[in-house]
PDB file of N, CA and C in Angstrom:
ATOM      1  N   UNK A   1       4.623  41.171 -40.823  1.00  0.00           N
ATOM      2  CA  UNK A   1       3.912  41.788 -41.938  1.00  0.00           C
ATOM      3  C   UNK A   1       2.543  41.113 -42.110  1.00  0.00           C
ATOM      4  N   UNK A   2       1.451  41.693 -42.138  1.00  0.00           N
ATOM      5  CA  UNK A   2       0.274  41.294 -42.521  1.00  0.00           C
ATOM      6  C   UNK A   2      -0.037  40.559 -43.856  1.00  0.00           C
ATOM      7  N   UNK A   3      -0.639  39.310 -43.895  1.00  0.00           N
ATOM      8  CA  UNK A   3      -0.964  39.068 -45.034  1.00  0.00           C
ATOM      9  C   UNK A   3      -2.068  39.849 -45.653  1.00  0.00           C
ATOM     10  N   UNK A   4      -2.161  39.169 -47.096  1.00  0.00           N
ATOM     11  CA  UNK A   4      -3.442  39.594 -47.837  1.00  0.00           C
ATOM     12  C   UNK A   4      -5.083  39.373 -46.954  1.00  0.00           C
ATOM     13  N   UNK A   5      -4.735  38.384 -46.942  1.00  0.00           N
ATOM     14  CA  UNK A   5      -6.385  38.429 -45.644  1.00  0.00           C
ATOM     15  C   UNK A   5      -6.507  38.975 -44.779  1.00  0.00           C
ATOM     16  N   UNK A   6      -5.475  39.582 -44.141  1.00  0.00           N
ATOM     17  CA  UNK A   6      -6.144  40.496 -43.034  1.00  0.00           C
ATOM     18  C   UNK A   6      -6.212  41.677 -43.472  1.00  0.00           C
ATOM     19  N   UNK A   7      -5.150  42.111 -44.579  1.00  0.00           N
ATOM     20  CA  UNK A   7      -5.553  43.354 -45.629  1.00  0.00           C
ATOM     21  C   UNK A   7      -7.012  43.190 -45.577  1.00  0.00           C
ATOM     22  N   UNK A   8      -7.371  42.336 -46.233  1.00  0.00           N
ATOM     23  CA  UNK A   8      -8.875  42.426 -46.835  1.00  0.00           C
ATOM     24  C   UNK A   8     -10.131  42.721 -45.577  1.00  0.00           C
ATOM     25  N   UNK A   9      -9.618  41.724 -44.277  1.00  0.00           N
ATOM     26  CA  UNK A   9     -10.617  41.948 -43.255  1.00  0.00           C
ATOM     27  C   UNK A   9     -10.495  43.272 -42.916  1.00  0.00           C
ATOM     28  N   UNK A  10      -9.222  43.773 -42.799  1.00  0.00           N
ATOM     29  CA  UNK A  10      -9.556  44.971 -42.313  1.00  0.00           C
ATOM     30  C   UNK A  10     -10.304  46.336 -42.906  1.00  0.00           C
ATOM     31  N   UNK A  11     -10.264  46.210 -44.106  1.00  0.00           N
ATOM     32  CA  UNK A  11     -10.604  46.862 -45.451  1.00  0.00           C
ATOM     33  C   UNK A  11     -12.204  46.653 -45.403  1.00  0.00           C
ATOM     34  N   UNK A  12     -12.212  45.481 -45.015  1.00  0.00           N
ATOM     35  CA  UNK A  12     -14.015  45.446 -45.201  1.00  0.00           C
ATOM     36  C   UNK A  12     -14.754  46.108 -43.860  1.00  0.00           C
ATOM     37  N   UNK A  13     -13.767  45.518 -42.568  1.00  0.00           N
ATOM     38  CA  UNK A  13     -14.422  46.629 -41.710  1.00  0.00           C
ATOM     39  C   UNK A  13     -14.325  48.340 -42.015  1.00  0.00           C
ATOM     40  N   UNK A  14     -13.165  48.493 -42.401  1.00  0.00           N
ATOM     41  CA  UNK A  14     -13.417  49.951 -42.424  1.00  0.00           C
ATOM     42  C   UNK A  14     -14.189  50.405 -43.622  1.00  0.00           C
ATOM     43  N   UNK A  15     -14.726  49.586 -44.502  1.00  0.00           N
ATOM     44  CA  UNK A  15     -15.967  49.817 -45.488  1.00  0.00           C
ATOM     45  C   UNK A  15     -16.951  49.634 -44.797  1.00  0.00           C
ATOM     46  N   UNK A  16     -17.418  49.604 -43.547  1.00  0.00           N
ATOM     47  CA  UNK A  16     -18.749  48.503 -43.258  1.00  0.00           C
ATOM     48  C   UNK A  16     -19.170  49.933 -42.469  1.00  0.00           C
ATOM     49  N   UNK A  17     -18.723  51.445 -42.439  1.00  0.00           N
ATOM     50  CA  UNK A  17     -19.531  52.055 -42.418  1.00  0.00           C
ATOM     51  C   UNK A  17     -19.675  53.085 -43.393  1.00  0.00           C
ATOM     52  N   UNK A  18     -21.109  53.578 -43.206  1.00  0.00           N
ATOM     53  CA  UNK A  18     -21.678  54.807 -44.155  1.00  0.00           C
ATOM     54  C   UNK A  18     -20.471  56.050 -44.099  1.00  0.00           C
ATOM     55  N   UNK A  19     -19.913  56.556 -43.358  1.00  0.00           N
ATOM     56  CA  UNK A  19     -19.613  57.673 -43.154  1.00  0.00           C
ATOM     57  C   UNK A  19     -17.906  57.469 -43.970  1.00  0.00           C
ATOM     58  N   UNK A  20     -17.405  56.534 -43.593  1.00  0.00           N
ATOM     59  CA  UNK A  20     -16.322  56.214 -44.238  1.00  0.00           C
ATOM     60  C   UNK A  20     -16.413  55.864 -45.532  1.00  0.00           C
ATOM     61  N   UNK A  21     -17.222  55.799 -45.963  1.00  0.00           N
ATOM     62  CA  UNK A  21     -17.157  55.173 -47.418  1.00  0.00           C
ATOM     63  C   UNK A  21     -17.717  56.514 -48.264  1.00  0.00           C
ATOM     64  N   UNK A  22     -18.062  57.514 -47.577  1.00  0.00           N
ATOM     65  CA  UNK A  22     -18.672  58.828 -47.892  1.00  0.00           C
ATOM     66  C   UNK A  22     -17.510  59.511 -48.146  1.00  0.00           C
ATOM     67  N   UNK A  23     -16.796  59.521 -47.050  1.00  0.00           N
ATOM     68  CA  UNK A  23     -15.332  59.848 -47.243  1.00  0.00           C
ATOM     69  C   UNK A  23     -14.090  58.999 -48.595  1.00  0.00           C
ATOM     70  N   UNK A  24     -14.366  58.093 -48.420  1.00  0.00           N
ATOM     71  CA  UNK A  24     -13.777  57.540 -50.096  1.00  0.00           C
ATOM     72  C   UNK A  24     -14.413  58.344 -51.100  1.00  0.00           C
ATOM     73  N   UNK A  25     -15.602  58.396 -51.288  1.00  0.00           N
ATOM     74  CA  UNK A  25     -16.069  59.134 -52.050  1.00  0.00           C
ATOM     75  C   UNK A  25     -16.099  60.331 -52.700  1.00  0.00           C
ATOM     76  N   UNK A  26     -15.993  61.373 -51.896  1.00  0.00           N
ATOM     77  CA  UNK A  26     -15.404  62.401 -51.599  1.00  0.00           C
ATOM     78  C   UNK A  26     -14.131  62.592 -52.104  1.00  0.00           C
ATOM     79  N   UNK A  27     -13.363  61.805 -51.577  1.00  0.00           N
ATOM     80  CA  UNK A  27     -12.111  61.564 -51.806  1.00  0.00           C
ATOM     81  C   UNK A  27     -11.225  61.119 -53.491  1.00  0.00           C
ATOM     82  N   UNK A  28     -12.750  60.567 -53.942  1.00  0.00           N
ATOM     83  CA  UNK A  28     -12.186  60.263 -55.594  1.00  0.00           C
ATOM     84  C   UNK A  28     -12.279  61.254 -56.483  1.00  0.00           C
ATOM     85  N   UNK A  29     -12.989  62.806 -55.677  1.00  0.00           N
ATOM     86  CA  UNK A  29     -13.087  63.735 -56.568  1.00  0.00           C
ATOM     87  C   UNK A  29     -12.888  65.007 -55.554  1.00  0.00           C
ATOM     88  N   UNK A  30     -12.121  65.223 -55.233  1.00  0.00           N
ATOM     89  CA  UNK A  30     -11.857  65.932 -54.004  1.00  0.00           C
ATOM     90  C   UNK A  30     -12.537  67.388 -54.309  1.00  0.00           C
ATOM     91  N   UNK A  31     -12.044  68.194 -56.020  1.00  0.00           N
ATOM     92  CA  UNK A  31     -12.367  69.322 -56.214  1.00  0.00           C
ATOM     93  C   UNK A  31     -13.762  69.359 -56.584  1.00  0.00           C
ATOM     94  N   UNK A  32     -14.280  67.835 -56.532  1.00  0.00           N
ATOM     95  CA  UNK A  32     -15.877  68.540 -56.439  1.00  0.00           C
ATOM     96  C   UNK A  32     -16.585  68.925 -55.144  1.00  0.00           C
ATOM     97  N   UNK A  33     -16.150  68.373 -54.330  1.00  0.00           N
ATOM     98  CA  UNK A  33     -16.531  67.877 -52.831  1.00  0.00           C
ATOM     99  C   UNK A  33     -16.137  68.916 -51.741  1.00  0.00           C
ATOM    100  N   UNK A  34     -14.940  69.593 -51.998  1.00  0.00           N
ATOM    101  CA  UNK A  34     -14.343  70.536 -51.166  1.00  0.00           C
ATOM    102  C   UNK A  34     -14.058  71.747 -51.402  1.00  0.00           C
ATOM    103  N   UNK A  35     -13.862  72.958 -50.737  1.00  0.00           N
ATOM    104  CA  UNK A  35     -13.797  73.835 -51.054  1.00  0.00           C
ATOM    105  C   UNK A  35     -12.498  73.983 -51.009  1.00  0.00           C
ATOM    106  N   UNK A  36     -11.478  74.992 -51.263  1.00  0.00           N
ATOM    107  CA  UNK A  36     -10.267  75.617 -51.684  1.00  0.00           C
ATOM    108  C   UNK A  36      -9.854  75.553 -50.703  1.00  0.00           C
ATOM    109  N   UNK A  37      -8.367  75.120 -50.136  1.00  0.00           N
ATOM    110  CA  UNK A  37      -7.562  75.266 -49.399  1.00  0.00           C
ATOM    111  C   UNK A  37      -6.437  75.960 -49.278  1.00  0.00           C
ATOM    112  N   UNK A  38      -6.202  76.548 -47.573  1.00  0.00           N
ATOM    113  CA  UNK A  38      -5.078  77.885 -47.994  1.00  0.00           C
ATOM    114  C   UNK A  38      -3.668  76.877 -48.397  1.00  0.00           C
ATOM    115  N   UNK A  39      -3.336  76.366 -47.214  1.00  0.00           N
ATOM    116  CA  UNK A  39      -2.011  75.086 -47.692  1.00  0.00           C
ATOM    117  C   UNK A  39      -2.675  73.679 -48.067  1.00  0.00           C
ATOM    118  N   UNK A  40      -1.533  73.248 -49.125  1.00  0.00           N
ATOM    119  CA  UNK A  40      -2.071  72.133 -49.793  1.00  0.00           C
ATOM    120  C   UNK A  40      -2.551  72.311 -50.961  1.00  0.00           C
ATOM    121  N   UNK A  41      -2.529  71.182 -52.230  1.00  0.00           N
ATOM    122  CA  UNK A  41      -3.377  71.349 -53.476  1.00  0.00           C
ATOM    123  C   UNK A  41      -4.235  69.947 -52.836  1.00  0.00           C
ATOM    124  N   UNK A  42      -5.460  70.016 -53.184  1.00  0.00           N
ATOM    125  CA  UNK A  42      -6.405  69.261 -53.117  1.00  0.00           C
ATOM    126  C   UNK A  42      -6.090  67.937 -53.703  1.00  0.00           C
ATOM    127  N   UNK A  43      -5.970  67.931 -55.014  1.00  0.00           N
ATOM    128  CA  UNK A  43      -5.611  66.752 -55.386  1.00  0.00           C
ATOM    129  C   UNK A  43      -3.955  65.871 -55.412  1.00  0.00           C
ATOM    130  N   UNK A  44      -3.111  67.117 -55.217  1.00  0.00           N
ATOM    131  CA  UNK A  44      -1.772  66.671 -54.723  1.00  0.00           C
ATOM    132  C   UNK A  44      -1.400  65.833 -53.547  1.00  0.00           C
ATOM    133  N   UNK A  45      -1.733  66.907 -53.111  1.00  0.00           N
ATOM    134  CA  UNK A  45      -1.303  66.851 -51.461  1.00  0.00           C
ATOM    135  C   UNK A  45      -2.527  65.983 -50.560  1.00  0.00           C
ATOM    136  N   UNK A  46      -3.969  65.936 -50.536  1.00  0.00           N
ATOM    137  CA  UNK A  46      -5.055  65.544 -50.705  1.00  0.00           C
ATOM    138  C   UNK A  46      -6.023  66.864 -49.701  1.00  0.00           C
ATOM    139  N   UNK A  47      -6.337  66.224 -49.180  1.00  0.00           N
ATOM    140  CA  UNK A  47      -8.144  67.083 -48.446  1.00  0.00           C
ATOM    141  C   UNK A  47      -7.445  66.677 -46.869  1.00  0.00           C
ATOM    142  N   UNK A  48      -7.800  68.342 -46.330  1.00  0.00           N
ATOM    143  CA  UNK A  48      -7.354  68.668 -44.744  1.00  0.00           C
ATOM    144  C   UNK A  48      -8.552  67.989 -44.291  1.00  0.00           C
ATOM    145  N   UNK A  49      -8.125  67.240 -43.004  1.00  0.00           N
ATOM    146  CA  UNK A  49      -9.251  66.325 -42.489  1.00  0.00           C
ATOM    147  C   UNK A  49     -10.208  67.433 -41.580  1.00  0.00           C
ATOM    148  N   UNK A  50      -9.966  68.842 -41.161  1.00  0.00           N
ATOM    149  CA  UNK A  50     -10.998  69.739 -41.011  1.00  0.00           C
ATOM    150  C   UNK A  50     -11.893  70.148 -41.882  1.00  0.00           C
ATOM    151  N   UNK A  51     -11.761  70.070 -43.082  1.00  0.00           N
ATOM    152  CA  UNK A  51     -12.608  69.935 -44.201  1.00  0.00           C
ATOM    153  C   UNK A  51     -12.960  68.704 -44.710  1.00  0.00           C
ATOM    154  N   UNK A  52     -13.212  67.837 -44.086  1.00  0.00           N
ATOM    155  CA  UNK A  52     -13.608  66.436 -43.951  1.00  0.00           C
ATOM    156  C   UNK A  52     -14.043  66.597 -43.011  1.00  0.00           C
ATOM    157  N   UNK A  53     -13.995  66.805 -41.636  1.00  0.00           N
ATOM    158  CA  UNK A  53     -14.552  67.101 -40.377  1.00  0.00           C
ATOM    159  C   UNK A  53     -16.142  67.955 -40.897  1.00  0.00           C
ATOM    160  N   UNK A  54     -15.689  69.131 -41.500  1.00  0.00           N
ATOM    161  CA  UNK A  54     -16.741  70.039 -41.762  1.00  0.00           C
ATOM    162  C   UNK A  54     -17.912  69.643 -42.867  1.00  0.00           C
ATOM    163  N   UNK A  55     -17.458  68.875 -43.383  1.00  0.00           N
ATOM    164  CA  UNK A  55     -18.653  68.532 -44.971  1.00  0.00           C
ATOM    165  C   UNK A  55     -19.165  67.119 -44.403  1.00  0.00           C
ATOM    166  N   UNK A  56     -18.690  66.282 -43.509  1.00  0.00           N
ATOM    167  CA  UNK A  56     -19.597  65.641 -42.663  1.00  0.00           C
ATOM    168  C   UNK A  56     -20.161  66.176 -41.897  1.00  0.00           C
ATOM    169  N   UNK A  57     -20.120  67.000 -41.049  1.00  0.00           N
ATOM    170  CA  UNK A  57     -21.214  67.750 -40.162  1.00  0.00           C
ATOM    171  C   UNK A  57     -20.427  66.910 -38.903  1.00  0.00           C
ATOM    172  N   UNK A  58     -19.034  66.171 -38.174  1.00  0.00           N
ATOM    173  CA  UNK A  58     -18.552  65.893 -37.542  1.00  0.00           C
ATOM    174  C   UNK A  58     -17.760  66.713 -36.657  1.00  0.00           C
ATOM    175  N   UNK A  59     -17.227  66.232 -35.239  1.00  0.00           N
ATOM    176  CA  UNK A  59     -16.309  66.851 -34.733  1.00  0.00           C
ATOM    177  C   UNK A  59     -14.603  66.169 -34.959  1.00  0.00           C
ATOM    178  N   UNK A  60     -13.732  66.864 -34.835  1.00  0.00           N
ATOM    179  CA  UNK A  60     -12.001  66.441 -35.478  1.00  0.00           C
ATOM    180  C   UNK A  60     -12.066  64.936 -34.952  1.00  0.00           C
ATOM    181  N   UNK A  61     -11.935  65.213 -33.499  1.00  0.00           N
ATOM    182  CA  UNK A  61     -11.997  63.430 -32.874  1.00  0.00           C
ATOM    183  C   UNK A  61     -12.657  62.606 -33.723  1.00  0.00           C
ATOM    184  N   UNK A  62     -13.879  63.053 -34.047  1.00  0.00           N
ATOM    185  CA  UNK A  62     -15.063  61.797 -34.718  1.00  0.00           C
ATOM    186  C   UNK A  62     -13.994  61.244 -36.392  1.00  0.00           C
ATOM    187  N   UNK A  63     -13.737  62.898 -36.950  1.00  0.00           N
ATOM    188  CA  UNK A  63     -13.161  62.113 -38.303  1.00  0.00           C
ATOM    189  C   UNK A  63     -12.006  61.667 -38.620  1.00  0.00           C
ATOM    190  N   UNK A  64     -10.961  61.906 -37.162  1.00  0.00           N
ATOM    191  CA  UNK A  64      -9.934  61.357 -37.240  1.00  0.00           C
ATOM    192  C   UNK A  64     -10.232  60.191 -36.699  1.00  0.00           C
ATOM    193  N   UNK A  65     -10.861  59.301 -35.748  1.00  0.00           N
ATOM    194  CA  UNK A  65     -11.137  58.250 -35.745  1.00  0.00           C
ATOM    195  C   UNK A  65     -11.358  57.314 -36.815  1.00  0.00           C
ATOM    196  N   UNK A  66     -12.262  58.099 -38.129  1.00  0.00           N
ATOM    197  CA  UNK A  66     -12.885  57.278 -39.646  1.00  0.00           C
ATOM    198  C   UNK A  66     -11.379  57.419 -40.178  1.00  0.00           C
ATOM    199  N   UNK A  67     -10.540  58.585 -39.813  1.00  0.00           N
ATOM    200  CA  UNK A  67      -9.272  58.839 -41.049  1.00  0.00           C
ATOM    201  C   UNK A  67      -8.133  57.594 -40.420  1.00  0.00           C
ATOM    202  N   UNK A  68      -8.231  57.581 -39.641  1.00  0.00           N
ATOM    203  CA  UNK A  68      -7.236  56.447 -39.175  1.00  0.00           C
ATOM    204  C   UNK A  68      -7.610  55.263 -39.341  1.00  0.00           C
ATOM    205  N   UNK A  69      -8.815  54.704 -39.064  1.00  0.00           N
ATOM    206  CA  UNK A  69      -9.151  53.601 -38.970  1.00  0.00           C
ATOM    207  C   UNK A  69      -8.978  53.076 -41.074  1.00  0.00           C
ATOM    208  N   UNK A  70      -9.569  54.181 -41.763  1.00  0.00           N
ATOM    209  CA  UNK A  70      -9.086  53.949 -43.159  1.00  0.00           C
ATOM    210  C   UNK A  70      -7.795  53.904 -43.734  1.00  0.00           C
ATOM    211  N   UNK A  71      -6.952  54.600 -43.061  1.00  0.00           N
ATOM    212  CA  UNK A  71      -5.342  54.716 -43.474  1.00  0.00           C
ATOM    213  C   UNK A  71      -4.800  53.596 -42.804  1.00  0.00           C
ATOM    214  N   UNK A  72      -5.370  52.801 -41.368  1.00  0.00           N
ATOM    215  CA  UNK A  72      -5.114  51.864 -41.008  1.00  0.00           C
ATOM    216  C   UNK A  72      -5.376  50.664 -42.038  1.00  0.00           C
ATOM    217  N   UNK A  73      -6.559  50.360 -42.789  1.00  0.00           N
ATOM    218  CA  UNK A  73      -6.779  49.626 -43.668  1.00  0.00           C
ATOM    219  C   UNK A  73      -6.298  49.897 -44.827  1.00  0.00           C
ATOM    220  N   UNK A  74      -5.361  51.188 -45.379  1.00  0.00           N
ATOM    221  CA  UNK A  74      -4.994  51.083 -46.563  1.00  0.00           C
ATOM    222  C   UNK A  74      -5.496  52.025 -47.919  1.00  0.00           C
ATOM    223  N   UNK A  75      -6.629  52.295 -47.317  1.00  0.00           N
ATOM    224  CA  UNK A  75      -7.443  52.591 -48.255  1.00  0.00           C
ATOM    225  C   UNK A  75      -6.875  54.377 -48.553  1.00  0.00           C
ATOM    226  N   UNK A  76      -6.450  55.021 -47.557  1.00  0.00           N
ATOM    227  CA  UNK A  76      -6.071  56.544 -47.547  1.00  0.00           C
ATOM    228  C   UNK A  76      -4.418  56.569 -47.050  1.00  0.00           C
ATOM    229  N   UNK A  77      -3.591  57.724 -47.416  1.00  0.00           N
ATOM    230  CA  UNK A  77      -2.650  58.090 -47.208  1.00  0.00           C
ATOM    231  C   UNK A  77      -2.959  59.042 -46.461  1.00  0.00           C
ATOM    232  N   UNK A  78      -2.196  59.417 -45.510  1.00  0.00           N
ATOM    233  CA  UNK A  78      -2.043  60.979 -44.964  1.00  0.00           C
ATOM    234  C   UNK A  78      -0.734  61.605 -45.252  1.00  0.00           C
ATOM    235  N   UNK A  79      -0.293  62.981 -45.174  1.00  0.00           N
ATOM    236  CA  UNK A  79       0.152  63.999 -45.179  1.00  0.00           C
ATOM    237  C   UNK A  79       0.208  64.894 -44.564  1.00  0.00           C
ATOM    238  N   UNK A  80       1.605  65.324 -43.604  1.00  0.00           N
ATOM    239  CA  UNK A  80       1.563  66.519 -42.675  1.00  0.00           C
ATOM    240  C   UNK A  80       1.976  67.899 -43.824  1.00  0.00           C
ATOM    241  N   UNK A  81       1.331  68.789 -43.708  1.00  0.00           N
ATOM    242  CA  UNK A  81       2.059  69.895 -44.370  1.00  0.00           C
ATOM    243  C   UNK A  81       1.232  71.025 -43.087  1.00  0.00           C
ATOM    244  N   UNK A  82       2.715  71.797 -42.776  1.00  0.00           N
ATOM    245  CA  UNK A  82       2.525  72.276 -41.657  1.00  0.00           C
ATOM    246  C   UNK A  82       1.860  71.830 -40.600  1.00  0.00           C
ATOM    247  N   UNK A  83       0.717  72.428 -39.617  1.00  0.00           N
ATOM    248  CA  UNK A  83       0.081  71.977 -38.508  1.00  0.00           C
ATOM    249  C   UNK A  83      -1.437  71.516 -38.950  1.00  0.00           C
ATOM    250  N   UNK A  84      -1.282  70.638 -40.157  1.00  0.00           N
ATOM    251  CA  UNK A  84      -2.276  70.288 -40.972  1.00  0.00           C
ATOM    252  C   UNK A  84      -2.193  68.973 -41.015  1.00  0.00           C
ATOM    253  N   UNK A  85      -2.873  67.924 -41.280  1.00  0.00           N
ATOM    254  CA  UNK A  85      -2.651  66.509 -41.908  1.00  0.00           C
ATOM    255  C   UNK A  85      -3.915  66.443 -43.105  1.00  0.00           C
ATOM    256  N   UNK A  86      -3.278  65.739 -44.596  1.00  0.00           N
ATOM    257  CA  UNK A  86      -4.072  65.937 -45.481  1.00  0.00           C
ATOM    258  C   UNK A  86      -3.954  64.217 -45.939  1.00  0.00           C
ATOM    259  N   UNK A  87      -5.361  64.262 -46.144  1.00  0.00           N
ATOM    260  CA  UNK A  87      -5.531  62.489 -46.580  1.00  0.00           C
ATOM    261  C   UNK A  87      -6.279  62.416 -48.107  1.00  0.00           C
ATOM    262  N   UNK A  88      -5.577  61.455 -48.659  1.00  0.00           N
ATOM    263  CA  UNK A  88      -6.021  61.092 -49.811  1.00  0.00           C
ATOM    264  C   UNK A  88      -6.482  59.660 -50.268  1.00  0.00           C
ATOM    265  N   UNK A  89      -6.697  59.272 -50.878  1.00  0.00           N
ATOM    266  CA  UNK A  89      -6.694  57.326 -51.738  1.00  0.00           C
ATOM    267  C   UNK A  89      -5.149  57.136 -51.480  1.00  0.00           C
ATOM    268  N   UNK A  90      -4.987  55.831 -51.582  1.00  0.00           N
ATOM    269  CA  UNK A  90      -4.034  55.146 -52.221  1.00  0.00           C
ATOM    270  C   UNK A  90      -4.479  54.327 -53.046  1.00  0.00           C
ATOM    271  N   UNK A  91      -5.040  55.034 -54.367  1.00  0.00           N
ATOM    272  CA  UNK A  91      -5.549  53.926 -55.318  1.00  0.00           C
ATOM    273  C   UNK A  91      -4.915  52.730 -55.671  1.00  0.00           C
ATOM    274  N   UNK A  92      -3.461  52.702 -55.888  1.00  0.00           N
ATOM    275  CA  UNK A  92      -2.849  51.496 -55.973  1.00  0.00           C
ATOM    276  C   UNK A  92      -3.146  50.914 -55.049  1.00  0.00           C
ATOM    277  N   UNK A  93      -3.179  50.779 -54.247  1.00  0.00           N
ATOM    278  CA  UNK A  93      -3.268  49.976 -53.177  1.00  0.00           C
ATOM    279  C   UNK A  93      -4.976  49.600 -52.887  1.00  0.00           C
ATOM    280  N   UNK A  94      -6.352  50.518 -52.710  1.00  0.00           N
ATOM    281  CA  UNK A  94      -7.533  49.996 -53.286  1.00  0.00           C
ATOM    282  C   UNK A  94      -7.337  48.789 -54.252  1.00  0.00           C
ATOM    283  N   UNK A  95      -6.762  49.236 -55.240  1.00  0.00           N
ATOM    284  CA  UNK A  95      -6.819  48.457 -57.057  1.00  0.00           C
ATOM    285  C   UNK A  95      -6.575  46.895 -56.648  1.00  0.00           C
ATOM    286  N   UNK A  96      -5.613  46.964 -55.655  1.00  0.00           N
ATOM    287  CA  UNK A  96      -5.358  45.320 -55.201  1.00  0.00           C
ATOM    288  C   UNK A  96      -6.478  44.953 -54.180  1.00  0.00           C
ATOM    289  N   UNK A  97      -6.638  45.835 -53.360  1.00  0.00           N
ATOM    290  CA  UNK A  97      -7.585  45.125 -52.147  1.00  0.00           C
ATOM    291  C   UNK A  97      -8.773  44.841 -53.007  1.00  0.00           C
ATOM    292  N   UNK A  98      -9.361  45.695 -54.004  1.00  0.00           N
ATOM    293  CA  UNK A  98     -10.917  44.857 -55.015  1.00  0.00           C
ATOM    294  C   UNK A  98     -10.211  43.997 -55.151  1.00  0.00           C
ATOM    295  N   UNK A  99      -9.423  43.513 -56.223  1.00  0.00           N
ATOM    296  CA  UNK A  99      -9.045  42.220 -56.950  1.00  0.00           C
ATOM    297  C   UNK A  99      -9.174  40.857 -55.324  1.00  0.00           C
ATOM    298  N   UNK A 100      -8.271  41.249 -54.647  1.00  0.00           N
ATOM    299  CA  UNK A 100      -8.468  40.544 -53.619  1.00  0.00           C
ATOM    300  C   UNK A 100      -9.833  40.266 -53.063  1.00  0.00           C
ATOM    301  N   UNK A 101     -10.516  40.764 -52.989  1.00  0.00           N
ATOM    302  CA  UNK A 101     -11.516  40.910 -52.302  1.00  0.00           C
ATOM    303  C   UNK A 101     -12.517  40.756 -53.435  1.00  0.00           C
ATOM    304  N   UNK A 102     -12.701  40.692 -54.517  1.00  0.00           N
ATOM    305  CA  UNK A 102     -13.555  39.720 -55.349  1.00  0.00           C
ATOM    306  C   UNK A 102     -12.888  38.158 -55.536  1.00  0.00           C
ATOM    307  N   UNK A 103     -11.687  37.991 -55.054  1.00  0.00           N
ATOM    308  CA  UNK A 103     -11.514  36.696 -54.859  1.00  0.00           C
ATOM    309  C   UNK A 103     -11.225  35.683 -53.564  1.00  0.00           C
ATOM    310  N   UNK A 104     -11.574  36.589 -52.463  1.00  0.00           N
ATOM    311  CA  UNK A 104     -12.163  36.008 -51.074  1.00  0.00           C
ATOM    312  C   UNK A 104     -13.995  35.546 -51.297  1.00  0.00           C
ATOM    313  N   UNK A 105     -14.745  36.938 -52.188  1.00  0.00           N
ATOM    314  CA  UNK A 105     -16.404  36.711 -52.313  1.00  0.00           C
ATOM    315  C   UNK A 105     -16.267  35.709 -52.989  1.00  0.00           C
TER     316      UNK A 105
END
């Protein structure tokens, strides 16, 4: 099991780019950011990573690379519903990595 510090290292790399952290962003308000989805509720279920693909101006490979590498650090959940995967926060889990991570700075 990983400790808290490598939680945190890894968390800071996958903050340490623009595009991913665009995607958190996004992500804290999904129904402003995205348009309507046929399966899935937006804020339930979260945001189809083709509509994350598309409002970055990316290809699937490119944003499943950012979606993994963030769900790898914690920061997003995913969700299969049907031949879909939908990613959201895991704010609980953010809520600890700040606290942590204002007490590594």
């Amino acid at each position: 099991m990983a400790s808290l510090n490598d939680d945190v290292e890894s968390a800071f790399r996958a903050l340490a780019s623009d595009r991913r952290l665009l995607i958190l962003e996004w992500l804290k308000r999904p129904k402003a950011h995205f348009r309507p989805q046929v399966d899935g509720d937006l804020v339930r279920d979260g945001v189809c990573g083709v509509l994350i693909a598309e409002k970055l101006g990316v290809s699937q490979p490119t944003v499943s690379e950012h979606l993994k590498i963030l769900s790898q650090a914690g920061l997003v959940t995913a969700k299969r519903v049907k031949q879909w995967t939908f990613y959201k926060r895991d704010e609980q889990r953010i809520a600890r990595l700040k606290t942590a991570m204002l007490e590594k700075i």
